[in-house]
PDB file of N, CA and C in Angstrom:
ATOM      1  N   UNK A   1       0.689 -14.184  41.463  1.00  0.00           N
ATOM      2  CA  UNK A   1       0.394 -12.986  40.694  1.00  0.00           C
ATOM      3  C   UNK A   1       0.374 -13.306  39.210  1.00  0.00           C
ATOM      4  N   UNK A   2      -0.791 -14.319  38.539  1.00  0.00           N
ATOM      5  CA  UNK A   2      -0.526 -14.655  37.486  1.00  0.00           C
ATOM      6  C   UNK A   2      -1.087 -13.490  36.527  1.00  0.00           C
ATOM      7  N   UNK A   3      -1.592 -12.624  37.056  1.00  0.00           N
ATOM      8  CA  UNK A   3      -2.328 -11.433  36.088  1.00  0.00           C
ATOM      9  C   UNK A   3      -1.228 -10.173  35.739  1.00  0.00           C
ATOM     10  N   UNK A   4      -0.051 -10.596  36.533  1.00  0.00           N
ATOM     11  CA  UNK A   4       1.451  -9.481  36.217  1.00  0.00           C
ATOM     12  C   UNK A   4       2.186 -10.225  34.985  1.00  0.00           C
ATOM     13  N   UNK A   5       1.977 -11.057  34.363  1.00  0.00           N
ATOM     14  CA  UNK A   5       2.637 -11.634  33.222  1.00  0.00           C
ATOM     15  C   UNK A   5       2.231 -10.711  32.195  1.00  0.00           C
ATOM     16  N   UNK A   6       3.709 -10.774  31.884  1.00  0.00           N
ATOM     17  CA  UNK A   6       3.678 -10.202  30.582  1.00  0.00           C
ATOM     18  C   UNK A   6       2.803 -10.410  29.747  1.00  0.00           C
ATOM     19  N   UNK A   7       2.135  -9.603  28.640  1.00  0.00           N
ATOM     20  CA  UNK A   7       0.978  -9.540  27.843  1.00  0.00           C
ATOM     21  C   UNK A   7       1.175  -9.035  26.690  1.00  0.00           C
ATOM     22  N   UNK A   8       0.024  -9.375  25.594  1.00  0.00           N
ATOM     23  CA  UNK A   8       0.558  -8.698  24.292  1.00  0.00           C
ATOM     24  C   UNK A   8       1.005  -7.034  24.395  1.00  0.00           C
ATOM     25  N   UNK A   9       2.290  -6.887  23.533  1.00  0.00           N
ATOM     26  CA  UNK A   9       2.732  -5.299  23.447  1.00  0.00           C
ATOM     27  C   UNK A   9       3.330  -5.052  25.026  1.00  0.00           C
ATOM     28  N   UNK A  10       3.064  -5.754  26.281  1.00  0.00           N
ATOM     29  CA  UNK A  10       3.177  -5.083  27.438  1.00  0.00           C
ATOM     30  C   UNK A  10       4.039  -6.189  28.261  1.00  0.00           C
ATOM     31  N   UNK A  11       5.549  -5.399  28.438  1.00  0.00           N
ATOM     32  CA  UNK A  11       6.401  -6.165  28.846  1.00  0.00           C
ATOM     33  C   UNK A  11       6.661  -6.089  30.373  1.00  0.00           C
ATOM     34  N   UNK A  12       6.920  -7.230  31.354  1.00  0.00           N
ATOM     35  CA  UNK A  12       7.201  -6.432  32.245  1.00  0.00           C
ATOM     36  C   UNK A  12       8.765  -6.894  33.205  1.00  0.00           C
ATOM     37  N   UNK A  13       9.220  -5.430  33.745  1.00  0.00           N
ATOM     38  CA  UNK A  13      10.395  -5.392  33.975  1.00  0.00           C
ATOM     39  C   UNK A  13      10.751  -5.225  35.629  1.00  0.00           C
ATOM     40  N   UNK A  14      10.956  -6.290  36.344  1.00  0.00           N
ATOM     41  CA  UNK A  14      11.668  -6.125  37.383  1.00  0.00           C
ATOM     42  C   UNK A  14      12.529  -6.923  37.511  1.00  0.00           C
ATOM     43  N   UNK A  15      13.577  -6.195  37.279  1.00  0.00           N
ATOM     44  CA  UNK A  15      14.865  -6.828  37.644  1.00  0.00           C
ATOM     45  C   UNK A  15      15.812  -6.405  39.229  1.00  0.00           C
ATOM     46  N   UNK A  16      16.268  -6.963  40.060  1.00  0.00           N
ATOM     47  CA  UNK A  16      16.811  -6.160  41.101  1.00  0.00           C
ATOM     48  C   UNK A  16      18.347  -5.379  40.728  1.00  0.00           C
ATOM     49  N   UNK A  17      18.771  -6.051  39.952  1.00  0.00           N
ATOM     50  CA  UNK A  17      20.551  -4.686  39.243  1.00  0.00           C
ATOM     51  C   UNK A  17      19.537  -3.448  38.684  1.00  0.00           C
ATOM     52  N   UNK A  18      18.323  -3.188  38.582  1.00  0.00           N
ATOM     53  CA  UNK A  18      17.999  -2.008  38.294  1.00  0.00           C
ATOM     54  C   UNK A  18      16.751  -1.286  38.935  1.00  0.00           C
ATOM     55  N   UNK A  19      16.916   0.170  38.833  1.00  0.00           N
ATOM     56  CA  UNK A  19      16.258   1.047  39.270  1.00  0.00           C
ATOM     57  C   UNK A  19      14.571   1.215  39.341  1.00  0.00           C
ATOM     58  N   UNK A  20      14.667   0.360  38.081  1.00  0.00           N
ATOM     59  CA  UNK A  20      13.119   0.383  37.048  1.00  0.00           C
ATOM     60  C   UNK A  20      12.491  -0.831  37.394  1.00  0.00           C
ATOM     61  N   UNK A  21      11.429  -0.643  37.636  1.00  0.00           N
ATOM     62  CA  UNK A  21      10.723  -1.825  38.066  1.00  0.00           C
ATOM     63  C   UNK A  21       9.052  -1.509  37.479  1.00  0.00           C
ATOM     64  N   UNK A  22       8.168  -1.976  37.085  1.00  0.00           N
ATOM     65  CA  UNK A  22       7.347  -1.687  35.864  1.00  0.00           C
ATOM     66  C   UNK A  22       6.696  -2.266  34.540  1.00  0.00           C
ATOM     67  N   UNK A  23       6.359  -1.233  33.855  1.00  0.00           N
ATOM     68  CA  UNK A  23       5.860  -2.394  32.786  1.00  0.00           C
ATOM     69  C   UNK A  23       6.414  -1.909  31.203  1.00  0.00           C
ATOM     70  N   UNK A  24       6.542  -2.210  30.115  1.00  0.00           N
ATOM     71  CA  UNK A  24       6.806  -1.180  29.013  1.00  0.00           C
ATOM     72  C   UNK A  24       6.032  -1.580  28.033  1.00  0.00           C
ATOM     73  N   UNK A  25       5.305  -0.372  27.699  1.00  0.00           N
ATOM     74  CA  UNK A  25       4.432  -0.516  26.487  1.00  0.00           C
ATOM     75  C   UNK A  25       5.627  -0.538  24.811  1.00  0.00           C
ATOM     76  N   UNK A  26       5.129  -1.271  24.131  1.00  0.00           N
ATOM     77  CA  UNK A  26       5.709  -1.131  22.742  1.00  0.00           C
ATOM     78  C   UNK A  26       4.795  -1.868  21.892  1.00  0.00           C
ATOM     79  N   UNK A  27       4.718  -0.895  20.907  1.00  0.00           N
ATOM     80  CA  UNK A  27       3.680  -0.775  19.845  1.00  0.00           C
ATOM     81  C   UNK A  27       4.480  -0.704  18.641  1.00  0.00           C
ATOM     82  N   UNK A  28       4.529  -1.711  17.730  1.00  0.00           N
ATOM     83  CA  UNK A  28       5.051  -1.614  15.847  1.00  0.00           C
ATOM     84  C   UNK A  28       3.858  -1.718  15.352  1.00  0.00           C
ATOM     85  N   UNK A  29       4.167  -0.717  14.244  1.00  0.00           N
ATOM     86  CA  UNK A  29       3.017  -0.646  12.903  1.00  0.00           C
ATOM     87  C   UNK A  29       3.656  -0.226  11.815  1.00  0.00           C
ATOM     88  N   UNK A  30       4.022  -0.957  10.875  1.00  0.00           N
ATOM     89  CA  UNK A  30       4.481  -0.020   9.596  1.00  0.00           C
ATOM     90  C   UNK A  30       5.733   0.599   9.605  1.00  0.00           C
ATOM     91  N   UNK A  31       6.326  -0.006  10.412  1.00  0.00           N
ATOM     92  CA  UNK A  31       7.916   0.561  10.513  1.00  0.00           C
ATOM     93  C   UNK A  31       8.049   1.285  11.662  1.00  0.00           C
ATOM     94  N   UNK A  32       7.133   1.296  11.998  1.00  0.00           N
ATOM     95  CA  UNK A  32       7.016   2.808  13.164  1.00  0.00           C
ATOM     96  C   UNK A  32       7.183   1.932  14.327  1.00  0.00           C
ATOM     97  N   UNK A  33       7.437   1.898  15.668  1.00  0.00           N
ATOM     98  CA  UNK A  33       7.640   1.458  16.951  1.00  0.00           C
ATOM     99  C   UNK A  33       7.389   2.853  17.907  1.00  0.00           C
ATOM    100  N   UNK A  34       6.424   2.663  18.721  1.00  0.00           N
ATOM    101  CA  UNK A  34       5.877   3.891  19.800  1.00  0.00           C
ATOM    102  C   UNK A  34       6.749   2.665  20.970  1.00  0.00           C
ATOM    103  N   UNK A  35       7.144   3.371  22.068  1.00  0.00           N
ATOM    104  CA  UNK A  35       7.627   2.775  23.202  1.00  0.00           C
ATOM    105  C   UNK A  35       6.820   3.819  24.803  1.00  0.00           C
ATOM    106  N   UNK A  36       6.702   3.535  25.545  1.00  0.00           N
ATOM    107  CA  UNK A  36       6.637   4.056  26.672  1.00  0.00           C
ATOM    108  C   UNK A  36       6.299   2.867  27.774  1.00  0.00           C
ATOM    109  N   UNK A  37       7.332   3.638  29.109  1.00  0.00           N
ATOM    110  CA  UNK A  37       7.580   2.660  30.492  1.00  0.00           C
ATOM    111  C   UNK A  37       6.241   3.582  31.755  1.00  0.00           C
ATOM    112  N   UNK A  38       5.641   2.347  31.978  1.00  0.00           N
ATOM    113  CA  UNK A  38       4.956   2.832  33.435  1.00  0.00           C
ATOM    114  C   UNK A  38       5.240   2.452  34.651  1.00  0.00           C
ATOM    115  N   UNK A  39       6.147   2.937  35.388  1.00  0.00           N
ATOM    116  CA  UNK A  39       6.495   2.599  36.908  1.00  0.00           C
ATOM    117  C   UNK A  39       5.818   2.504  37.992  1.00  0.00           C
ATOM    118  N   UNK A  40       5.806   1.389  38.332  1.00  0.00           N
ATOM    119  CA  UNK A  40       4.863   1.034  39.272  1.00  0.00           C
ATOM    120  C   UNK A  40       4.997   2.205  40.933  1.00  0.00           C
ATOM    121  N   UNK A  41       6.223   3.155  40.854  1.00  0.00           N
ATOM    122  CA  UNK A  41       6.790   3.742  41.754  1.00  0.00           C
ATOM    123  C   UNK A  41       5.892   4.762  41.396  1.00  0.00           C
ATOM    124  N   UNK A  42       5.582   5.516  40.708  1.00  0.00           N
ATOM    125  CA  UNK A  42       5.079   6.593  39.816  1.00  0.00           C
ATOM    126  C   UNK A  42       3.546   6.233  39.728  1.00  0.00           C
ATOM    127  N   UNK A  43       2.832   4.948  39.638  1.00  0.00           N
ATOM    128  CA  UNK A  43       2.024   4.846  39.846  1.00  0.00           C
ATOM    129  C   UNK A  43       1.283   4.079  41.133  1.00  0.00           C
ATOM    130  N   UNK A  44       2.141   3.761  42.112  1.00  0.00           N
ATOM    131  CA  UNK A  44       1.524   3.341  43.125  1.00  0.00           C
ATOM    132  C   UNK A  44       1.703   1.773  43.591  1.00  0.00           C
ATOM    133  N   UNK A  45       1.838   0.800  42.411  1.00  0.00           N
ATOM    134  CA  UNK A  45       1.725  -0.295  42.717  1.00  0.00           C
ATOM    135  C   UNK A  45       2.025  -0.944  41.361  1.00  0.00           C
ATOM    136  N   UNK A  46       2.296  -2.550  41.208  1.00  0.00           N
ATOM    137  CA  UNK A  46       2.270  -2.798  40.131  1.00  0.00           C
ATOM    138  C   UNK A  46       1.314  -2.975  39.014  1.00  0.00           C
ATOM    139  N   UNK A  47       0.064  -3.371  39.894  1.00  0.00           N
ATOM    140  CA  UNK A  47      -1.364  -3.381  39.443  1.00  0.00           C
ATOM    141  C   UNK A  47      -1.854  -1.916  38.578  1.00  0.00           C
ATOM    142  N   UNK A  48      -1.505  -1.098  39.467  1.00  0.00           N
ATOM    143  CA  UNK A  48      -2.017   0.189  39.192  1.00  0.00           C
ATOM    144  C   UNK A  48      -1.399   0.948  37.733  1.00  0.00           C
ATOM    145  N   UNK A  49       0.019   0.478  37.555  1.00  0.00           N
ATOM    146  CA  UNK A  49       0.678   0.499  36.422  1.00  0.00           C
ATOM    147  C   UNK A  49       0.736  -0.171  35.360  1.00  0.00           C
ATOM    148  N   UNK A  50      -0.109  -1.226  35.429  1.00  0.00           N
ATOM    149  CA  UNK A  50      -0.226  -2.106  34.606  1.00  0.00           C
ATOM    150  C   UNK A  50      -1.675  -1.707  34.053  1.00  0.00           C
ATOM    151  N   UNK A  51      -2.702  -1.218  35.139  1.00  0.00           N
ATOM    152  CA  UNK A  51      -3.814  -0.898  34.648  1.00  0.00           C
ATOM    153  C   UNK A  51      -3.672   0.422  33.278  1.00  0.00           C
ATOM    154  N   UNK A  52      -2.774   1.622  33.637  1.00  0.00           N
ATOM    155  CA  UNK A  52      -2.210   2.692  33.235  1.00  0.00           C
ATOM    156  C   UNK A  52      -1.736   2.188  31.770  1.00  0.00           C
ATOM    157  N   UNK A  53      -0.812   0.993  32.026  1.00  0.00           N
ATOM    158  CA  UNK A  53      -0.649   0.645  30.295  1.00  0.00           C
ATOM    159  C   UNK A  53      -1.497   0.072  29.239  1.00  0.00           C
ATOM    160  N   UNK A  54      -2.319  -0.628  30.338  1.00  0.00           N
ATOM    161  CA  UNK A  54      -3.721  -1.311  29.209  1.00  0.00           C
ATOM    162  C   UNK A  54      -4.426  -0.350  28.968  1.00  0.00           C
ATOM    163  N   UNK A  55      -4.467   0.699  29.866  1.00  0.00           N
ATOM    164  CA  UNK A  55      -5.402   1.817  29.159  1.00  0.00           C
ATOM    165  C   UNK A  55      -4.723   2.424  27.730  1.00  0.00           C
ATOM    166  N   UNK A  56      -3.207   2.955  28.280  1.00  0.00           N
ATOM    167  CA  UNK A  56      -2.969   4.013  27.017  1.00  0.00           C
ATOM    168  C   UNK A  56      -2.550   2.833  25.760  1.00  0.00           C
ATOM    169  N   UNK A  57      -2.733   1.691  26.057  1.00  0.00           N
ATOM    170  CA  UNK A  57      -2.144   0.754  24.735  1.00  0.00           C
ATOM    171  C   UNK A  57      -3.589   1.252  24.111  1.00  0.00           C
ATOM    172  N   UNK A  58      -4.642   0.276  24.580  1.00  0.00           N
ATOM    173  CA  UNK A  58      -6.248   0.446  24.042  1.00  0.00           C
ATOM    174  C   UNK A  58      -6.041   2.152  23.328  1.00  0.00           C
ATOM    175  N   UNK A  59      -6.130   2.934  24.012  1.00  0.00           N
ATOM    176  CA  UNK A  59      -6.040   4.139  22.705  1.00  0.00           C
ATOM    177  C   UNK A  59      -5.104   4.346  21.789  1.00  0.00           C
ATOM    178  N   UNK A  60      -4.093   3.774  22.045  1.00  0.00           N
ATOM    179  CA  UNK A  60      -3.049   3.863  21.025  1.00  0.00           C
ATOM    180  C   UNK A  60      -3.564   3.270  19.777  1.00  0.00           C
ATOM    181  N   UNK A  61      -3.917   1.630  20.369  1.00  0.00           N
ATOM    182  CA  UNK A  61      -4.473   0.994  19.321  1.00  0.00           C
ATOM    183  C   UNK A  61      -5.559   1.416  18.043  1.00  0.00           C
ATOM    184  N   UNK A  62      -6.197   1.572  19.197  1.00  0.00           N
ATOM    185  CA  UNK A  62      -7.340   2.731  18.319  1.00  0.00           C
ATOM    186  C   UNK A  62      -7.166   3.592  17.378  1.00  0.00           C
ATOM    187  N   UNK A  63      -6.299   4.591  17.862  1.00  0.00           N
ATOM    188  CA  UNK A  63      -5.639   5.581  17.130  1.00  0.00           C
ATOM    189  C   UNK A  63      -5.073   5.087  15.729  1.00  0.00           C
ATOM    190  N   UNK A  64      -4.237   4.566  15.934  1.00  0.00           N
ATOM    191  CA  UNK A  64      -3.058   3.656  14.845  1.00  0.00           C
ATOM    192  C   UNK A  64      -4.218   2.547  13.820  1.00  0.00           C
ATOM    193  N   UNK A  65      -5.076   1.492  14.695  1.00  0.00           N
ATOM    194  CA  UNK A  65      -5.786   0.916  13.681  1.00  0.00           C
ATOM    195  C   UNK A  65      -6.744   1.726  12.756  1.00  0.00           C
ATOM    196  N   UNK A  66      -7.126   2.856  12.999  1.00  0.00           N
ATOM    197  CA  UNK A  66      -8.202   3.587  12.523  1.00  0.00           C
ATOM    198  C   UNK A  66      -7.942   4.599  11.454  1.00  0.00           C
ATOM    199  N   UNK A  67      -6.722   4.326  11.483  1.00  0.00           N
ATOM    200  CA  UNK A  67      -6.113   5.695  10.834  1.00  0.00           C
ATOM    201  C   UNK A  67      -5.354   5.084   9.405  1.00  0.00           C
ATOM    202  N   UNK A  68      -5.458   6.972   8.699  1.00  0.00           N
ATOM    203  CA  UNK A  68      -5.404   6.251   7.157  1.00  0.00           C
ATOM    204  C   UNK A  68      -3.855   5.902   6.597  1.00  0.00           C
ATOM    205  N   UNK A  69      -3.488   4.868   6.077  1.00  0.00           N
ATOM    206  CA  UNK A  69      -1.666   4.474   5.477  1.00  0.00           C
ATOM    207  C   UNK A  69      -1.386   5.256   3.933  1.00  0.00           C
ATOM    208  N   UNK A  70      -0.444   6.011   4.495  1.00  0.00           N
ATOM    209  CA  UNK A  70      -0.410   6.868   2.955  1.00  0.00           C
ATOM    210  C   UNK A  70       1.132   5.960   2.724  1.00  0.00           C
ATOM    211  N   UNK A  71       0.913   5.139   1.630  1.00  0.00           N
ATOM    212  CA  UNK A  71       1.939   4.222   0.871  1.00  0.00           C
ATOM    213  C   UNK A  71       2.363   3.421   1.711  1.00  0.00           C
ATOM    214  N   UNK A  72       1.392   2.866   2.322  1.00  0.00           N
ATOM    215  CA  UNK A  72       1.358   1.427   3.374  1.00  0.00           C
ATOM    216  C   UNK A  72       2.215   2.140   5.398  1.00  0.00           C
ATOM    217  N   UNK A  73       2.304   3.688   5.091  1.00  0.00           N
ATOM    218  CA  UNK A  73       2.759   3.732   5.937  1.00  0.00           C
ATOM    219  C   UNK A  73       2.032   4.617   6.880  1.00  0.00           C
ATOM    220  N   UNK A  74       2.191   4.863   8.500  1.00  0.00           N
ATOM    221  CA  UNK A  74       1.556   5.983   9.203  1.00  0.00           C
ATOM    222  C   UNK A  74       1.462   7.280   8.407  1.00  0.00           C
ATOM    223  N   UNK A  75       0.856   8.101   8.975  1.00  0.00           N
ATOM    224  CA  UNK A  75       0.844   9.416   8.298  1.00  0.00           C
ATOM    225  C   UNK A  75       1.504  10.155   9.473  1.00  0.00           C
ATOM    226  N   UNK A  76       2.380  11.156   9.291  1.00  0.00           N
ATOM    227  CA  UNK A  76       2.903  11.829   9.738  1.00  0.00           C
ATOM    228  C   UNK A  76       1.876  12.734  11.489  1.00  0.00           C
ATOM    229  N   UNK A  77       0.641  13.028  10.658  1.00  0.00           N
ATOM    230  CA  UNK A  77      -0.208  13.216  12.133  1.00  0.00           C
ATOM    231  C   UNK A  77      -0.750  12.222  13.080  1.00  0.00           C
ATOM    232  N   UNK A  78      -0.863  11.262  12.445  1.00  0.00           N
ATOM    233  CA  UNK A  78      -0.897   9.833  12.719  1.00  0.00           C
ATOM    234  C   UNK A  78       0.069   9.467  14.174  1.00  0.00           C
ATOM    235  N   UNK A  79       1.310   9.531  13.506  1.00  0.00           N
ATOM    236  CA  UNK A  79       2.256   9.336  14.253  1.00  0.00           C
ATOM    237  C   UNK A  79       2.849  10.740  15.253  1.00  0.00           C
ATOM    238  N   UNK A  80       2.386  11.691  15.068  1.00  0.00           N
ATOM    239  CA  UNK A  80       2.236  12.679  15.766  1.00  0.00           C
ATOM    240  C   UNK A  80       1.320  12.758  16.800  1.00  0.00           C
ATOM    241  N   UNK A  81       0.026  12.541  17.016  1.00  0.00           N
ATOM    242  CA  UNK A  81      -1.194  12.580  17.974  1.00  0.00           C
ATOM    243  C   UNK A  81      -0.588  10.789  18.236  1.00  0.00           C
ATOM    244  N   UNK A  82      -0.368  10.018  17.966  1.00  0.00           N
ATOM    245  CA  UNK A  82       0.519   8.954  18.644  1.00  0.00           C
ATOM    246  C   UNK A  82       1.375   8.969  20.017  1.00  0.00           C
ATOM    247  N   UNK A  83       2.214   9.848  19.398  1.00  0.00           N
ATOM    248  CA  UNK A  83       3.355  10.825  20.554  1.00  0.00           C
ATOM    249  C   UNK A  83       2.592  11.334  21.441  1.00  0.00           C
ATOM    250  N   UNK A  84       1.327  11.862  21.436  1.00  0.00           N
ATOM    251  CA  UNK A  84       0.783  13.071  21.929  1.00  0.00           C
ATOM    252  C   UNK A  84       0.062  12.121  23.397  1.00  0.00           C
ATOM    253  N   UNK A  85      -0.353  10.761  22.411  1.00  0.00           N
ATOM    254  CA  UNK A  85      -1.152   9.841  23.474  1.00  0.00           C
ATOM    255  C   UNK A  85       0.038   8.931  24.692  1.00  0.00           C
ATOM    256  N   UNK A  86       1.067   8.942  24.275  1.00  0.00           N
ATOM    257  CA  UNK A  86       1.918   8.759  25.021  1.00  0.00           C
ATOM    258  C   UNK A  86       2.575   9.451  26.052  1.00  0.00           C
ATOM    259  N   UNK A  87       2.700  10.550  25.680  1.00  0.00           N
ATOM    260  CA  UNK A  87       3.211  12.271  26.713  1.00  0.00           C
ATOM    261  C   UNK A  87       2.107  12.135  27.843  1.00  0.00           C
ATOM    262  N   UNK A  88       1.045  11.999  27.577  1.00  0.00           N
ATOM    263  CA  UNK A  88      -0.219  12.449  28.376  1.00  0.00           C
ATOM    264  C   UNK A  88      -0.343  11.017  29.229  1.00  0.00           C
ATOM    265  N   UNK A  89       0.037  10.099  28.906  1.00  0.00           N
ATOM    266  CA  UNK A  89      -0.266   9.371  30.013  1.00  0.00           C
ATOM    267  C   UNK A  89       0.248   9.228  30.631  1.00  0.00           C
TER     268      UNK A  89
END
């Protein structure tokens, strides 16, 4: 399963002392750190959860690279519709 390795931003977590088994997105920009976990339980498989994080990273990315730095930093809606892309996935 060499395509379950960990990847940029996308960590992945199975350990057997725990519950969670999955992948975790984490995103830094500017001080800011977005986090969110996709469970492969929740999504079906590990594949299927892994697909789930390359998607919502790719818009995250998007979001965050495209967007304007007021004094080198996110902007507050920025980092708000950030949150928003994370909830929803």
């Amino acid at each position: 399963m060499n395509s379950l390795k960990s990847k940029r931003n996308l960590t992945r977590f199975t350990y057997e002392t725990t519950a969670f088994e999955g992948w975790r997105l984490c995103v830094s920009r500017t001080g800011t750190t977005f986090t969110k976990y996709f469970s492969d339980k929740r999504h079906g498989s590990a594949r299927d959860s892994l697909r789930a994080a390359e998607q919502t990273r790719g818009k995250l990315l998007r979001l965050i690279d495209n967007s304007r730095r007021i004094n080198g930093k996110l902007s507050k809606s920025t980092i708000e519709r950030a949150h928003k892309v994370l909830e929803t996935a």
